[in-house]
C-alpha atoms as a PDB file:
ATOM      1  CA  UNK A   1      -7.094   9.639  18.434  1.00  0.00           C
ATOM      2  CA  UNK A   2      -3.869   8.844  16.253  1.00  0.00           C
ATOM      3  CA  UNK A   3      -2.844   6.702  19.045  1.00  0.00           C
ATOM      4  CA  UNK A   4      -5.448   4.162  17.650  1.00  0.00           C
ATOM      5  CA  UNK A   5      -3.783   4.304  13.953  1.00  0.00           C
ATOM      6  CA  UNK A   6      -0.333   2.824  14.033  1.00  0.00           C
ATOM      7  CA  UNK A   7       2.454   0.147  12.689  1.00  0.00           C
ATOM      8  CA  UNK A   8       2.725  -3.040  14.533  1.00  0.00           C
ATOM      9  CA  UNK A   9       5.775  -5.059  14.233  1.00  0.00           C
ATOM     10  CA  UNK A  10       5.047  -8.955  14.322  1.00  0.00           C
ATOM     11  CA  UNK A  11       7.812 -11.909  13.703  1.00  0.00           C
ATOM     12  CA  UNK A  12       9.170  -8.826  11.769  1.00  0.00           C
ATOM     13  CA  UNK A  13       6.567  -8.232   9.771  1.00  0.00           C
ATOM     14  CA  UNK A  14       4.457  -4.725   9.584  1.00  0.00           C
ATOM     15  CA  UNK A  15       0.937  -4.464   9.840  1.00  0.00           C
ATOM     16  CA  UNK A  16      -0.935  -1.412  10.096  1.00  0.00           C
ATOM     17  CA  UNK A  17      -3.089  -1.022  12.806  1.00  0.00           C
ATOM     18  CA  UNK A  18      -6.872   0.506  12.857  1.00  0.00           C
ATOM     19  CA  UNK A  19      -8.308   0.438  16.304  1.00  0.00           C
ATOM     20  CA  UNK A  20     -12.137   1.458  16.310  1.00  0.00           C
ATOM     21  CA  UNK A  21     -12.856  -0.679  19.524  1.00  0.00           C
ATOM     22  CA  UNK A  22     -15.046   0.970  21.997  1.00  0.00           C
ATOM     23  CA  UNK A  23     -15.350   4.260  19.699  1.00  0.00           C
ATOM     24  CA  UNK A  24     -18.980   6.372  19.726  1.00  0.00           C
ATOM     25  CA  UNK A  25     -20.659   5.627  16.147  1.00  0.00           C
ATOM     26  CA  UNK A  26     -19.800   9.985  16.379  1.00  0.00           C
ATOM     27  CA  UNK A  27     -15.834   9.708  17.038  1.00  0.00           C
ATOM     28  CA  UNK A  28     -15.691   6.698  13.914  1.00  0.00           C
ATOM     29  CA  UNK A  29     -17.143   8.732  11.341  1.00  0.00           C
ATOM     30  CA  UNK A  30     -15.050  11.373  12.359  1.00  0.00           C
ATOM     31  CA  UNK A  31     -11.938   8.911  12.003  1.00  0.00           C
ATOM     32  CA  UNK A  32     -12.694   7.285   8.389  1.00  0.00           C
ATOM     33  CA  UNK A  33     -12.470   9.692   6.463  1.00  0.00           C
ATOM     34  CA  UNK A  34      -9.117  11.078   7.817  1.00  0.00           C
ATOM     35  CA  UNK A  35      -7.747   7.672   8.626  1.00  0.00           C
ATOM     36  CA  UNK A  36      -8.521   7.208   5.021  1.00  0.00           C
ATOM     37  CA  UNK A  37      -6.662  10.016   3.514  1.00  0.00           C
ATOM     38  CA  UNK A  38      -3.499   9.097   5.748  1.00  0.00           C
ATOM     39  CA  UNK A  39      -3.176   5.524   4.338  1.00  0.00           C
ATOM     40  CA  UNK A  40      -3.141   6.808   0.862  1.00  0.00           C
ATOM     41  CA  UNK A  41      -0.612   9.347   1.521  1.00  0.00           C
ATOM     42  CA  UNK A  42       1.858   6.862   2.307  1.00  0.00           C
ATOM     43  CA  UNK A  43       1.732   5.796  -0.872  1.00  0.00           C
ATOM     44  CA  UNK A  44       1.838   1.722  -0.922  1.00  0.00           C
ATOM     45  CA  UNK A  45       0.630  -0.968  -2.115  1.00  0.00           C
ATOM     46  CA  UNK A  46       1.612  -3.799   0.135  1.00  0.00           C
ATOM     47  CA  UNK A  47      -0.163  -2.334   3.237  1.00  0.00           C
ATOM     48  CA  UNK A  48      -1.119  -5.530   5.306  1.00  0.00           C
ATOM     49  CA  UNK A  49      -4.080  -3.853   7.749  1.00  0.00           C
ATOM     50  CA  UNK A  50      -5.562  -4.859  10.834  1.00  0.00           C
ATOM     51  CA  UNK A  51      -8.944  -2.828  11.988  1.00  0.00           C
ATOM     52  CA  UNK A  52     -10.628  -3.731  15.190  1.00  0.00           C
ATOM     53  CA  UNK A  53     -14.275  -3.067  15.683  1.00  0.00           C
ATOM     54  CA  UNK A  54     -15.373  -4.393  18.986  1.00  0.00           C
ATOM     55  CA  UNK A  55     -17.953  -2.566  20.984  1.00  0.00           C
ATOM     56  CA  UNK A  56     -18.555  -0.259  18.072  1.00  0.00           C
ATOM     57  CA  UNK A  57     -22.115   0.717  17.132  1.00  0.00           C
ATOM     58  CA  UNK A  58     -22.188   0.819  13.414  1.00  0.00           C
ATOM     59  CA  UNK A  59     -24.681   2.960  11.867  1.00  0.00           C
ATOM     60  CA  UNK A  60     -25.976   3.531   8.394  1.00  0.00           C
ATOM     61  CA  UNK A  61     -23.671   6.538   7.894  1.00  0.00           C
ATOM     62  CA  UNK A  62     -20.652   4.661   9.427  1.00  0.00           C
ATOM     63  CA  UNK A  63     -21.295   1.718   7.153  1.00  0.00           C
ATOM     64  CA  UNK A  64     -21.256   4.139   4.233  1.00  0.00           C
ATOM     65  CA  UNK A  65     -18.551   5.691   5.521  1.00  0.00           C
ATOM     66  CA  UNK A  66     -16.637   2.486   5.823  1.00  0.00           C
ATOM     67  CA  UNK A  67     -17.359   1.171   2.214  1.00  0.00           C
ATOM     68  CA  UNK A  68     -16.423   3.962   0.625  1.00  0.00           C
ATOM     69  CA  UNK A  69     -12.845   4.164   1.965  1.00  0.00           C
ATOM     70  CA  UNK A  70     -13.058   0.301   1.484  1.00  0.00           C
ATOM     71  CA  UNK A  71     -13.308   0.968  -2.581  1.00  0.00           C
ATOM     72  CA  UNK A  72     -10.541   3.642  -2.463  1.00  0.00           C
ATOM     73  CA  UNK A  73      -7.965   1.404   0.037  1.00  0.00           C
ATOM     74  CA  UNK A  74      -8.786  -1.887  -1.471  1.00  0.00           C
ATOM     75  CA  UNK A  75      -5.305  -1.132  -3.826  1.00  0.00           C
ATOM     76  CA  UNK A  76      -3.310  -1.009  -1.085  1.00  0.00           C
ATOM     77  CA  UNK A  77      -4.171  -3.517   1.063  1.00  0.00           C
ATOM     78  CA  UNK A  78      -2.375  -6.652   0.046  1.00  0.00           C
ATOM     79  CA  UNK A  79      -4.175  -8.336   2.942  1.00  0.00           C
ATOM     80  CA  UNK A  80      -6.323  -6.848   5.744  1.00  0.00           C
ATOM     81  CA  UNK A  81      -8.498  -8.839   8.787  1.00  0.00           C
ATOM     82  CA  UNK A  82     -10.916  -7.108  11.074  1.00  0.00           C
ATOM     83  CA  UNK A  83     -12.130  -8.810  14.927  1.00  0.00           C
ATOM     84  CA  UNK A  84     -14.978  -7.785  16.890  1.00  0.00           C
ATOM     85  CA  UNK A  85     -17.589  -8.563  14.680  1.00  0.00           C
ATOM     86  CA  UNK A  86     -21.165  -9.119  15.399  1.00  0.00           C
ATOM     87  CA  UNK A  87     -23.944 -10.791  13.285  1.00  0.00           C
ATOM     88  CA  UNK A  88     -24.874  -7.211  12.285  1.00  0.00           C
ATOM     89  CA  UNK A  89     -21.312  -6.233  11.435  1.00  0.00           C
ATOM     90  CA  UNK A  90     -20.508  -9.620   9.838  1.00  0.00           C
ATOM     91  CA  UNK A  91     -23.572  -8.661   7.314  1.00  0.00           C
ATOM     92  CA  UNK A  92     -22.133  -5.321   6.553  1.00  0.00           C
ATOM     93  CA  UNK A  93     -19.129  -7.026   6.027  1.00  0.00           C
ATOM     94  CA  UNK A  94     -20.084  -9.333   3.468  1.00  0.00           C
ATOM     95  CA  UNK A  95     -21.391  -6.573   1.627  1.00  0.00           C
ATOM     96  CA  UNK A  96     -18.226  -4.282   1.959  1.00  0.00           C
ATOM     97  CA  UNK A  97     -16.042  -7.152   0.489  1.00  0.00           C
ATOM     98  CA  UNK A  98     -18.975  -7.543  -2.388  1.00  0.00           C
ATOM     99  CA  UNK A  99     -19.433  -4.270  -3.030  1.00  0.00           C
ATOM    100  CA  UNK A 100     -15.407  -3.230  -3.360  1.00  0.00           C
ATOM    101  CA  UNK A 101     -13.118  -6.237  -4.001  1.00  0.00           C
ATOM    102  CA  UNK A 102     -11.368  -5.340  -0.941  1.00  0.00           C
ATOM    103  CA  UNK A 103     -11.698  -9.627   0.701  1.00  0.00           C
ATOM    104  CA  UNK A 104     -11.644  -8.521   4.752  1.00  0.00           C
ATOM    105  CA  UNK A 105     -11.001 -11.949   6.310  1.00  0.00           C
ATOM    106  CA  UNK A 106     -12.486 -11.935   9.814  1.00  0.00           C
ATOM    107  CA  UNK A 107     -11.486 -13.405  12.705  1.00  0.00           C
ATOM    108  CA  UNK A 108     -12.251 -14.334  16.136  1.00  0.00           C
ATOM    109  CA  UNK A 109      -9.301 -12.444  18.296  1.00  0.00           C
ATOM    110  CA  UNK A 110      -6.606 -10.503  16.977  1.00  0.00           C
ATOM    111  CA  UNK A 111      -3.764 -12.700  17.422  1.00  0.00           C
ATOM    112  CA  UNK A 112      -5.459 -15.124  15.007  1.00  0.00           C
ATOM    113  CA  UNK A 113      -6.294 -12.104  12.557  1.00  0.00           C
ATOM    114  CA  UNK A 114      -2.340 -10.737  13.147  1.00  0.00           C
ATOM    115  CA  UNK A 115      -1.077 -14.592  12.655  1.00  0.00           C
ATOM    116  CA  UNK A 116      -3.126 -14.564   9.292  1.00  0.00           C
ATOM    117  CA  UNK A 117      -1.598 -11.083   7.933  1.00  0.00           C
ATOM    118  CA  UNK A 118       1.948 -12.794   9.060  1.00  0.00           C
ATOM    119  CA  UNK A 119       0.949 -15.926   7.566  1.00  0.00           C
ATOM    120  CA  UNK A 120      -0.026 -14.220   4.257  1.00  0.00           C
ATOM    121  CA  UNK A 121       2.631 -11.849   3.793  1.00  0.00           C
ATOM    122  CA  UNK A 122       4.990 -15.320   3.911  1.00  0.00           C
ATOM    123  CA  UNK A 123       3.162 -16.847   1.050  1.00  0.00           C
ATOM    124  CA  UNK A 124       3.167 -13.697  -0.991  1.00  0.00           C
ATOM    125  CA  UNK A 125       6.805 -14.019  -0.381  1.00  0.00           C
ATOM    126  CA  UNK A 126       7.215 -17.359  -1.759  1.00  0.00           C
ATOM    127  CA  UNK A 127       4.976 -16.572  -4.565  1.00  0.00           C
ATOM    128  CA  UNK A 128       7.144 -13.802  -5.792  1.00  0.00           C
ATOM    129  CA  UNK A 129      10.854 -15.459  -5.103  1.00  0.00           C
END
């Protein structure tokens, strides 16, 4: 299942990749928690992430599952987008970002959530030259 968890280069920027599409509710809470533990052991703080979540059944323990890595990520994410979201998910999402500070931005297909990471990493840039 590492295939799912990787960098993407785009317009030569970096964006990490979480890819949860068309996962059992079973194989994602398996994932979180050591998905979790491998983006803190790179040690950053300028992670810009990208999760997909299309096609996945979210359940109460999944939604746990997710805030809680949410709380411990949300430092080193400086920007993150998600795509396949339902009404459902979009609900738990609001409460994720509420809950942890961690701002998801969602979007409607993943080259508009990828174009916002790009887009955002550029202004960061200009903010800090």
């Amino acid at each position: 299942m590492l295939e799912r968890f990787y960098w993407k280069e785009h317009k030569g920027v970096l964006i990490l990749v979480n890819d949860y599409s068309n996962l059992t509710c079973e194989e994602a809470n398996r994932l979180v928690p050591l998905w979790r533990e491998k983006i803190l052991d790179l040690h950053r703080r300028d992670i810009l992430f990208f999760m997909d979540v299309t096609n996945l059944i979210i359940d109460h323990v999944l939604s746990e599952q997710f805030t809680t890595a949410a709380k411990s990520l949300s430092p080193v994410f400086r920007a993150s987008a998600i795509t396949g979201l339902t009404n459902y998910k979009s609900l738990i999402l609001k409460i994720v970002n509420s809950v942890t500070q961690i701002n998801i931005k969602a979007f409607p297909t993943q080259d508009d959530a990828i174009n916002f990471l790009v887009n955002e990493f550029k202004e960061i840039g200009k903010k800090v030259a």
